[in-house]
PDB file of N, CA and C in Angstrom:
ATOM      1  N   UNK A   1      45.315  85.475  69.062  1.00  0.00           N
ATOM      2  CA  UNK A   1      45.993  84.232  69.333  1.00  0.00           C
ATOM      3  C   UNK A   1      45.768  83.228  68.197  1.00  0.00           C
ATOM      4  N   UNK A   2      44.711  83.070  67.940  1.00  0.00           N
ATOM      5  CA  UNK A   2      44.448  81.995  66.452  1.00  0.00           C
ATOM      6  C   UNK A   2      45.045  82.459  65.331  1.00  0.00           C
ATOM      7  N   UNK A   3      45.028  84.129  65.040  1.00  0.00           N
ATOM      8  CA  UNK A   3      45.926  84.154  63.730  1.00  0.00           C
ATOM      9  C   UNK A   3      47.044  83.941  63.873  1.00  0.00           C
ATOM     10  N   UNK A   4      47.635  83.704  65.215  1.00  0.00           N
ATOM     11  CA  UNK A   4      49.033  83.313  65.036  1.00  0.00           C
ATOM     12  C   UNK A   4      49.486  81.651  64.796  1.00  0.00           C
ATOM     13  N   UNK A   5      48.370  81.073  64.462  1.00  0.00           N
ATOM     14  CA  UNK A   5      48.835  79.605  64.780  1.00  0.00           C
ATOM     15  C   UNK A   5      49.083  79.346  63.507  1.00  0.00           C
ATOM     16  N   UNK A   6      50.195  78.308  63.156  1.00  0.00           N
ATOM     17  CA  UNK A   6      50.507  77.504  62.278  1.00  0.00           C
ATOM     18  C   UNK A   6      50.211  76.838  61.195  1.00  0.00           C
ATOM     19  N   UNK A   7      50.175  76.068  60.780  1.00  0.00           N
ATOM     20  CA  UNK A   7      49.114  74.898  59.681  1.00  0.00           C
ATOM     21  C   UNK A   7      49.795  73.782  60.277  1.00  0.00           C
ATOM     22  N   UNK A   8      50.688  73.813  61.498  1.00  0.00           N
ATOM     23  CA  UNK A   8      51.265  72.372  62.333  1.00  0.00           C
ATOM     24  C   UNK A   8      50.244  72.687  63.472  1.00  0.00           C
ATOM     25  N   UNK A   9      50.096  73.549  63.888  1.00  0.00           N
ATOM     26  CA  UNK A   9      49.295  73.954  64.963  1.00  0.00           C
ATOM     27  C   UNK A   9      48.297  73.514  64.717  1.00  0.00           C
ATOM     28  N   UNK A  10      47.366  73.994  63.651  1.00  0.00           N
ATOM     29  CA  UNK A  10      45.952  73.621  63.361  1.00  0.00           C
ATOM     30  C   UNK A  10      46.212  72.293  63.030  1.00  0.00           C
ATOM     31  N   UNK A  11      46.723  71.626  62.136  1.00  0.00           N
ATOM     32  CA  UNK A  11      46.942  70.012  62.102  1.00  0.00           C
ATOM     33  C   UNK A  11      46.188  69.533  63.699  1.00  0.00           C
ATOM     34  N   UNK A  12      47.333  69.568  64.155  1.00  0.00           N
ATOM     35  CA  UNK A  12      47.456  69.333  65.265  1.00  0.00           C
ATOM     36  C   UNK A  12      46.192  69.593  66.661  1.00  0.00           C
ATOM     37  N   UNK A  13      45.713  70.864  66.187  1.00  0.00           N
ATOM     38  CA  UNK A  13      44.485  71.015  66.822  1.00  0.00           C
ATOM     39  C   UNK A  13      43.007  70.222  66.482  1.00  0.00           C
ATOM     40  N   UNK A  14      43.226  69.959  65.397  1.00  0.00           N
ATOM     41  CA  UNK A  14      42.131  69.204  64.637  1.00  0.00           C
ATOM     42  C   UNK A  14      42.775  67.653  65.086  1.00  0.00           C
ATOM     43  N   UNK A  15      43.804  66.773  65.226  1.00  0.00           N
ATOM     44  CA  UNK A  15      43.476  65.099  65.539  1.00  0.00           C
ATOM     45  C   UNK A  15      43.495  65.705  66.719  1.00  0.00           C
ATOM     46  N   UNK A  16      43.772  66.308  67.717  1.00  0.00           N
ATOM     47  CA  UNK A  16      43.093  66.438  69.060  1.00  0.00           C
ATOM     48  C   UNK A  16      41.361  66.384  69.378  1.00  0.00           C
ATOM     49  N   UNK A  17      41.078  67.266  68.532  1.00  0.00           N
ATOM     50  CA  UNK A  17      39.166  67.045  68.202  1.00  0.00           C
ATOM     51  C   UNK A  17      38.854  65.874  68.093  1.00  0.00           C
ATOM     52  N   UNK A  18      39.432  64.968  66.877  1.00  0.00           N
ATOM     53  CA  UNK A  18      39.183  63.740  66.396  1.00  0.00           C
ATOM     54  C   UNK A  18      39.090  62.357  67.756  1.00  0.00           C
ATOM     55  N   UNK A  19      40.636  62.454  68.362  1.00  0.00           N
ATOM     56  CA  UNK A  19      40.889  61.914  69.451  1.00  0.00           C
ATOM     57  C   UNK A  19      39.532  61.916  70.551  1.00  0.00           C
ATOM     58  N   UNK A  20      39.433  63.271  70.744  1.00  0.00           N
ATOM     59  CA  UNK A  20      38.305  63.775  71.711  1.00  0.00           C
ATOM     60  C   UNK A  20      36.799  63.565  71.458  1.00  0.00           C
ATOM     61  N   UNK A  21      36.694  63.093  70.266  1.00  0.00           N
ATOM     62  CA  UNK A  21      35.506  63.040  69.428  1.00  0.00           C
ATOM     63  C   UNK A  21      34.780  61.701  69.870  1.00  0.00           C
ATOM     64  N   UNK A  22      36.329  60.788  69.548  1.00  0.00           N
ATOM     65  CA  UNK A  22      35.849  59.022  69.531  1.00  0.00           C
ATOM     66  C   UNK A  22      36.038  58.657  70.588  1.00  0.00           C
ATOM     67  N   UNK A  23      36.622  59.312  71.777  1.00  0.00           N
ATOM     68  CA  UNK A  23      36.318  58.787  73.337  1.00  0.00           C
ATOM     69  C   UNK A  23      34.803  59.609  73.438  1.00  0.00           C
ATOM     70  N   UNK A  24      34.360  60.309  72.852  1.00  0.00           N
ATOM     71  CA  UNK A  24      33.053  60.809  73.468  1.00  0.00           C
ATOM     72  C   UNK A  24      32.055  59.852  72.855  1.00  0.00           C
ATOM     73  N   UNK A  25      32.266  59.771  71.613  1.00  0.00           N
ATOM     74  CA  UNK A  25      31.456  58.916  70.967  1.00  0.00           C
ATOM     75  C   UNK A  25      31.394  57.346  71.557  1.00  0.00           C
ATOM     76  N   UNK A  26      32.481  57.175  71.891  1.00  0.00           N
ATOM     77  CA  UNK A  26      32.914  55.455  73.068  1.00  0.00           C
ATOM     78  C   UNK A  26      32.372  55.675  74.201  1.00  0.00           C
ATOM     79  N   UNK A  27      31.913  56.858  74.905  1.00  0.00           N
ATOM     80  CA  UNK A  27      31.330  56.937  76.264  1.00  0.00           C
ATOM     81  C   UNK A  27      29.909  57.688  76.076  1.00  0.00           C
ATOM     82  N   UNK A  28      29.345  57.965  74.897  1.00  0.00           N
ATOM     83  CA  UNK A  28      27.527  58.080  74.691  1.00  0.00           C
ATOM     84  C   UNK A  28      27.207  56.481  74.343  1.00  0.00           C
ATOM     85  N   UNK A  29      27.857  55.814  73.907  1.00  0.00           N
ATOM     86  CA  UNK A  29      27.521  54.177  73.423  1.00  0.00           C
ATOM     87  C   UNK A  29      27.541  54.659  72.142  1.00  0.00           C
ATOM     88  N   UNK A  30      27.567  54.996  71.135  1.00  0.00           N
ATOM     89  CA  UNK A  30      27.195  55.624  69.958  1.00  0.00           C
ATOM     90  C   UNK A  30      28.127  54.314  69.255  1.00  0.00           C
ATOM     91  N   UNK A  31      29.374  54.232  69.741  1.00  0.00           N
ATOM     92  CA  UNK A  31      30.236  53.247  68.969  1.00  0.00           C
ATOM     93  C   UNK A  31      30.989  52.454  70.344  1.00  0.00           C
ATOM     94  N   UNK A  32      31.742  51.189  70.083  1.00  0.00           N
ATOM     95  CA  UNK A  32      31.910  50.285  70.965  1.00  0.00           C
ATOM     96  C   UNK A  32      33.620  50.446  70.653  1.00  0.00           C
ATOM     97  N   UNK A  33      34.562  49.685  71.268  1.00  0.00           N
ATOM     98  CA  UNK A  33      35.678  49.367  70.578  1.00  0.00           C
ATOM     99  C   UNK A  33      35.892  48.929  70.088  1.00  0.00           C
ATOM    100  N   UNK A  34      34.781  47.854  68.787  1.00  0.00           N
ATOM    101  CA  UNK A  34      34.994  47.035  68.436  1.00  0.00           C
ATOM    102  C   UNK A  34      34.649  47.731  67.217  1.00  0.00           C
ATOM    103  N   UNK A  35      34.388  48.610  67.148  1.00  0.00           N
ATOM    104  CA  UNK A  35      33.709  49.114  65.835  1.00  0.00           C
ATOM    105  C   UNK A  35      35.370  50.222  64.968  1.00  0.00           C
ATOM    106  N   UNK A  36      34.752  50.116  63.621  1.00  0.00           N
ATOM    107  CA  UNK A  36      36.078  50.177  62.702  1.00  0.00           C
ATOM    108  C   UNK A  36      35.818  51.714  62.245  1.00  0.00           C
ATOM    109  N   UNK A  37      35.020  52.304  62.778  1.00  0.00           N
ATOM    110  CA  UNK A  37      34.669  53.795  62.537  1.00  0.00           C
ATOM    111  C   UNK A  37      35.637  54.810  63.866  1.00  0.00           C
ATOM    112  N   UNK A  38      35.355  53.875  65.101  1.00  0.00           N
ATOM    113  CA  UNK A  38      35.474  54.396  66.495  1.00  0.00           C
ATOM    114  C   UNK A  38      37.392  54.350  66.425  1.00  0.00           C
ATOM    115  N   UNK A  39      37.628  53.415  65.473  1.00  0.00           N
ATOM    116  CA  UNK A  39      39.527  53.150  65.469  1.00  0.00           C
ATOM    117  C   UNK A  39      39.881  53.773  64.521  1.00  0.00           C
ATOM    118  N   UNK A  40      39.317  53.966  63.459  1.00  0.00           N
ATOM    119  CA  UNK A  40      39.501  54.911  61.936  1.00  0.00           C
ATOM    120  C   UNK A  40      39.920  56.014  63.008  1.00  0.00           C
ATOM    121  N   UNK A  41      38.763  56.678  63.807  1.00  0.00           N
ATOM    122  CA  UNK A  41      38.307  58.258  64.099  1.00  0.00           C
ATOM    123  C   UNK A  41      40.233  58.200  64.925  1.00  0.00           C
ATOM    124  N   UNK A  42      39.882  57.253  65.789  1.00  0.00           N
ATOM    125  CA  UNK A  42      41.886  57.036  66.290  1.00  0.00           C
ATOM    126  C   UNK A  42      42.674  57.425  65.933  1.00  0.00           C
ATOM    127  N   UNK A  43      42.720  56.704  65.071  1.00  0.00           N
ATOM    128  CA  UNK A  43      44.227  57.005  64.208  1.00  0.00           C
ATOM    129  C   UNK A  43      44.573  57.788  63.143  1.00  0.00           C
ATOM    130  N   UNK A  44      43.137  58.618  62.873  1.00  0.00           N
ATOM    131  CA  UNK A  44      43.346  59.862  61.897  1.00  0.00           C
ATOM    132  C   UNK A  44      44.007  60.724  62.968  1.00  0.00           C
ATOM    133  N   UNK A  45      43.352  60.908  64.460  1.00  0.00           N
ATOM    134  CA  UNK A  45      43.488  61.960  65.109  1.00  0.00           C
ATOM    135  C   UNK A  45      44.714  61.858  65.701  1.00  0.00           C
ATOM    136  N   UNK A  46      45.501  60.408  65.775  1.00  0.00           N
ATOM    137  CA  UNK A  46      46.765  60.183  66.320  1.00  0.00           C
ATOM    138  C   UNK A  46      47.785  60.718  64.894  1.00  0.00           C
ATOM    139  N   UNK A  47      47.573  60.506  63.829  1.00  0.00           N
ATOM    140  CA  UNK A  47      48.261  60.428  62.936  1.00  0.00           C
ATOM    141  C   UNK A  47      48.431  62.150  62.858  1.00  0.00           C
ATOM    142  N   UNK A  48      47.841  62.970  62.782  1.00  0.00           N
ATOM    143  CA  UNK A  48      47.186  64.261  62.313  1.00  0.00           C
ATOM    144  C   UNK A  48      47.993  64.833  63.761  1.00  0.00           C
ATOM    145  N   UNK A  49      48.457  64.257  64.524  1.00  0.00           N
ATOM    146  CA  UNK A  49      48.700  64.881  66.185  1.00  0.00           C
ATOM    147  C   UNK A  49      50.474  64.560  65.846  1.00  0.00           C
ATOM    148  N   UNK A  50      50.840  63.540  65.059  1.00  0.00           N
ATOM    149  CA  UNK A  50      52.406  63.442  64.588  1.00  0.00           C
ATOM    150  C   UNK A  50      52.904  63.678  63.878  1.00  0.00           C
ATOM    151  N   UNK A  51      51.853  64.592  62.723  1.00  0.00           N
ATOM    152  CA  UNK A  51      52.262  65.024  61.947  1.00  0.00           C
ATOM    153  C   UNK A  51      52.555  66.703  62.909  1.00  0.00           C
ATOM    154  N   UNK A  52      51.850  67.176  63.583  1.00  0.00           N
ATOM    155  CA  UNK A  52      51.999  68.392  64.494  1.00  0.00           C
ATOM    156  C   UNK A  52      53.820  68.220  64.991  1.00  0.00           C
ATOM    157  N   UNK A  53      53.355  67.149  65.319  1.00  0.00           N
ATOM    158  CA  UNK A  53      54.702  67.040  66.691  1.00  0.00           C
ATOM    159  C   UNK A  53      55.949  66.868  65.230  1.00  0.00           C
ATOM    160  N   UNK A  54      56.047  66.564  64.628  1.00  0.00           N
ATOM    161  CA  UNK A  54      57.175  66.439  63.784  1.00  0.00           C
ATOM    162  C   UNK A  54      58.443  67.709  63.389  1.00  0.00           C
ATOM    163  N   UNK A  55      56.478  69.286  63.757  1.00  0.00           N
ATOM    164  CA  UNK A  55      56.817  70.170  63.734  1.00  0.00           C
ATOM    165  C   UNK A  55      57.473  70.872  64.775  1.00  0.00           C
ATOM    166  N   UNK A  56      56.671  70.705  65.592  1.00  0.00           N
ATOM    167  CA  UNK A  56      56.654  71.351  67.146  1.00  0.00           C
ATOM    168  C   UNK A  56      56.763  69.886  68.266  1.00  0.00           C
ATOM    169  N   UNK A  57      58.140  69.469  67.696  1.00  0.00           N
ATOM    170  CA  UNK A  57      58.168  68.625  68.664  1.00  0.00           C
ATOM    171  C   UNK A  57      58.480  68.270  70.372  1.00  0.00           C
ATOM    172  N   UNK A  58      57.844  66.856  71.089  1.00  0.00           N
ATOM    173  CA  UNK A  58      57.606  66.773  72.483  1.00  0.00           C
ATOM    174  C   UNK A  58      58.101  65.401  72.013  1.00  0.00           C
ATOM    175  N   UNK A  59      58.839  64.994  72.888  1.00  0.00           N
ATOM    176  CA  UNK A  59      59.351  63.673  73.252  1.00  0.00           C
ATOM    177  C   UNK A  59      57.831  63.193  73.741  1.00  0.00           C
ATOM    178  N   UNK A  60      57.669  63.341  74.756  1.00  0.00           N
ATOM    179  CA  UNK A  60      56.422  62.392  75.782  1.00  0.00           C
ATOM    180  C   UNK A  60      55.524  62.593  75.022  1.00  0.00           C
ATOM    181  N   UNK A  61      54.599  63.360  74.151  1.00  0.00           N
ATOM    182  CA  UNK A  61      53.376  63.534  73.232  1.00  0.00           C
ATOM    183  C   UNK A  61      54.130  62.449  72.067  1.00  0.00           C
ATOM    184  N   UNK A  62      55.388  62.581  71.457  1.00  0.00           N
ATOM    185  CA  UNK A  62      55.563  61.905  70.171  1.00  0.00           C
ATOM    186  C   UNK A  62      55.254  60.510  70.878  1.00  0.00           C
ATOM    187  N   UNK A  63      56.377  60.056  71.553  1.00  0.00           N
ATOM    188  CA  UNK A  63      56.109  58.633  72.100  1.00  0.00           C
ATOM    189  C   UNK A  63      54.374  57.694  72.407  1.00  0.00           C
ATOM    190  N   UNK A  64      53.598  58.574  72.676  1.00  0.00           N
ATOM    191  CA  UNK A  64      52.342  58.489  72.822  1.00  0.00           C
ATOM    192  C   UNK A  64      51.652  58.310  71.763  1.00  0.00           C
ATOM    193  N   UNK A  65      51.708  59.160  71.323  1.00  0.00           N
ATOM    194  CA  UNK A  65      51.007  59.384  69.693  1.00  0.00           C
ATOM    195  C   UNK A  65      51.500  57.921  68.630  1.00  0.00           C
ATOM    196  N   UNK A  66      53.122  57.382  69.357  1.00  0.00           N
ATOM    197  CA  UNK A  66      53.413  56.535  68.180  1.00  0.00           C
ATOM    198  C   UNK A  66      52.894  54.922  68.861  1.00  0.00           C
ATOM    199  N   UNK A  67      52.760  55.236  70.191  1.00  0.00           N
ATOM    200  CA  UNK A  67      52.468  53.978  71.004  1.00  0.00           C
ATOM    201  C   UNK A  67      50.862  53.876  70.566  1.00  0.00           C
ATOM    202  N   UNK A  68      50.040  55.247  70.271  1.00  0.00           N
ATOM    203  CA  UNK A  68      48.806  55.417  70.014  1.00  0.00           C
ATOM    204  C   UNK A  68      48.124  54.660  68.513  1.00  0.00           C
ATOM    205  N   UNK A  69      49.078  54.634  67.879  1.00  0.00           N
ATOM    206  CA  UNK A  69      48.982  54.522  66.524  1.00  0.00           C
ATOM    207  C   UNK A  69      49.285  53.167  66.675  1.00  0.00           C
ATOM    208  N   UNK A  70      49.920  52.482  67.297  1.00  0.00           N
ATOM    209  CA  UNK A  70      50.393  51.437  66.722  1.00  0.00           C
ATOM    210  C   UNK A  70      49.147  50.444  67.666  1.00  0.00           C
ATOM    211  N   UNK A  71      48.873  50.595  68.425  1.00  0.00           N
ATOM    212  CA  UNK A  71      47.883  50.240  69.249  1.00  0.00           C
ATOM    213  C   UNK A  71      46.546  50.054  68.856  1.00  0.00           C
ATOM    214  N   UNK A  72      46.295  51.422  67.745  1.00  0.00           N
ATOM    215  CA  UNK A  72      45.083  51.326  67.193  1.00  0.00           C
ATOM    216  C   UNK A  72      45.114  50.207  66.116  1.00  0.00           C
ATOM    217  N   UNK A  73      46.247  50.370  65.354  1.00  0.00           N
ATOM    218  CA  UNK A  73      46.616  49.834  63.890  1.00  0.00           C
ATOM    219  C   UNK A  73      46.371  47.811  64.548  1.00  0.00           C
ATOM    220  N   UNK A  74      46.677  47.544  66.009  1.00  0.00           N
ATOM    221  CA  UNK A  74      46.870  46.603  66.153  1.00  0.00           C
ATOM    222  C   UNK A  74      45.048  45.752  66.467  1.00  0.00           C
ATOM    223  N   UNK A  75      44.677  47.000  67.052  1.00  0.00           N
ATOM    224  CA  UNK A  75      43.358  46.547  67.030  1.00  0.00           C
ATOM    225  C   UNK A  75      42.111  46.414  65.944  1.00  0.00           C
ATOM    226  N   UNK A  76      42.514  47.288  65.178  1.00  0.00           N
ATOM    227  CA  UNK A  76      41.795  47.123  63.825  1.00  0.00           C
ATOM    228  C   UNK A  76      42.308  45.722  63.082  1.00  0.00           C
ATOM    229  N   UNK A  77      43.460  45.088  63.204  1.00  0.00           N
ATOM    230  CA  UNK A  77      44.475  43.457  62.365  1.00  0.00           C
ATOM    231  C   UNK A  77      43.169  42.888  63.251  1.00  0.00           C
ATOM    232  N   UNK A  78      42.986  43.304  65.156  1.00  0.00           N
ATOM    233  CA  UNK A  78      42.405  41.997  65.418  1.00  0.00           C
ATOM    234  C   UNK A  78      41.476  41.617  65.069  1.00  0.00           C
ATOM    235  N   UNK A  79      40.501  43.100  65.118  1.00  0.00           N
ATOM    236  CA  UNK A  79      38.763  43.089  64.778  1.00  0.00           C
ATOM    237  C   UNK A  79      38.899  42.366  63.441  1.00  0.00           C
ATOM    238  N   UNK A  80      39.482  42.624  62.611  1.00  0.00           N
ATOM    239  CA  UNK A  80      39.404  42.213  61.252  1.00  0.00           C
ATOM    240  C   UNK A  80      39.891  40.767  61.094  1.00  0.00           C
ATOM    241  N   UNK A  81      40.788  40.073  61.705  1.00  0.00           N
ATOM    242  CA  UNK A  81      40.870  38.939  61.663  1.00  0.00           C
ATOM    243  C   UNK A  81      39.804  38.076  62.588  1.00  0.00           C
ATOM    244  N   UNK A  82      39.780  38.842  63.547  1.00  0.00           N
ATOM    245  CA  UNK A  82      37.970  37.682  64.205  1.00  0.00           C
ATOM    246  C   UNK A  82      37.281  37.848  63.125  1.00  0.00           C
ATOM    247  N   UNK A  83      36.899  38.700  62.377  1.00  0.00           N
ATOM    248  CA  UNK A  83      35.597  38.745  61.691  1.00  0.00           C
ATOM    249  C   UNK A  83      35.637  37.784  60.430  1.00  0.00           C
ATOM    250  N   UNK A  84      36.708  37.573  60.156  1.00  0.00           N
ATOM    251  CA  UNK A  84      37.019  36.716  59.163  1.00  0.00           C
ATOM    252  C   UNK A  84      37.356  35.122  59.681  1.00  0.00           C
ATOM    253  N   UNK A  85      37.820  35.023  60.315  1.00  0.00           N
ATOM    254  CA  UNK A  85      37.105  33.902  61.349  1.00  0.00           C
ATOM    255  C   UNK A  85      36.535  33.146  61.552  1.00  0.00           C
ATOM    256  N   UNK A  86      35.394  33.985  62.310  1.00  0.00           N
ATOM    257  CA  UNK A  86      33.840  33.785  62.112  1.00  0.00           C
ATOM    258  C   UNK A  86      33.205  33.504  61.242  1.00  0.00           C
ATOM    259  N   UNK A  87      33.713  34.017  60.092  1.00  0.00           N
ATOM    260  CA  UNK A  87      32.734  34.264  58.946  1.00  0.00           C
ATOM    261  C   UNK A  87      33.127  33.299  58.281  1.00  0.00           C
ATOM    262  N   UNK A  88      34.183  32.465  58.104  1.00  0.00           N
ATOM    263  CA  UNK A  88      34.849  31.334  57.736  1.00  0.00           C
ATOM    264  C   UNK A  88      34.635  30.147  58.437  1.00  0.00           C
ATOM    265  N   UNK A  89      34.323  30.482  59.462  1.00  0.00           N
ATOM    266  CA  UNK A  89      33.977  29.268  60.343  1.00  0.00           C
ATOM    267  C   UNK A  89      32.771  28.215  60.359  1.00  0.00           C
ATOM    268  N   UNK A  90      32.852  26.961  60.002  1.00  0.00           N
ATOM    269  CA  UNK A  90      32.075  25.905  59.543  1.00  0.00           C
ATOM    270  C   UNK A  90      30.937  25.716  60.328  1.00  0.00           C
TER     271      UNK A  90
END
């Protein structure tokens, strides 16, 4: 069964890991949501999961993956603009 898989397949199997990685890592405490490692690990594994689907595409996985991405992308603008902020702040 594995030699039959793809290089969309494996893509694809690997940001699933990634995905699976940083909710595990978000539920040992290891990283918070606020942290820029825990949203990186995100959106490699969302990105890496649409590059799959581009191949082997799913309506309901693409839509997800792009709602996923944009979600992450939005939370990393915020973290990064509080921090600058703060750090600006008199």
């Amino acid at each position: 069964m594995i030699a039959s898989l793809d290089i969309f397949q494996v893509i694809g199997f690997v940001g699933m890991i990634f995905i699976v990685f940083a909710y595990f890592l978000l539920q040992t405490g290891t990283y918070d949501t606020q942290s820029l490692k825990f949203q990186l690990i995100n959106l490699i594994g969302a990105v890496l999961l649409l590059i799959s689907l581009c191949v082997h595409f799913n309506l309901g996985s693409f839509i997800i993956e792009v709602f996923w991405i944009f979600i992450t992308l939005y939370g990393i603008y915020k973290n990064y603009k509080e921090k600058h902020t703060i750090k600006n702040s008199p």
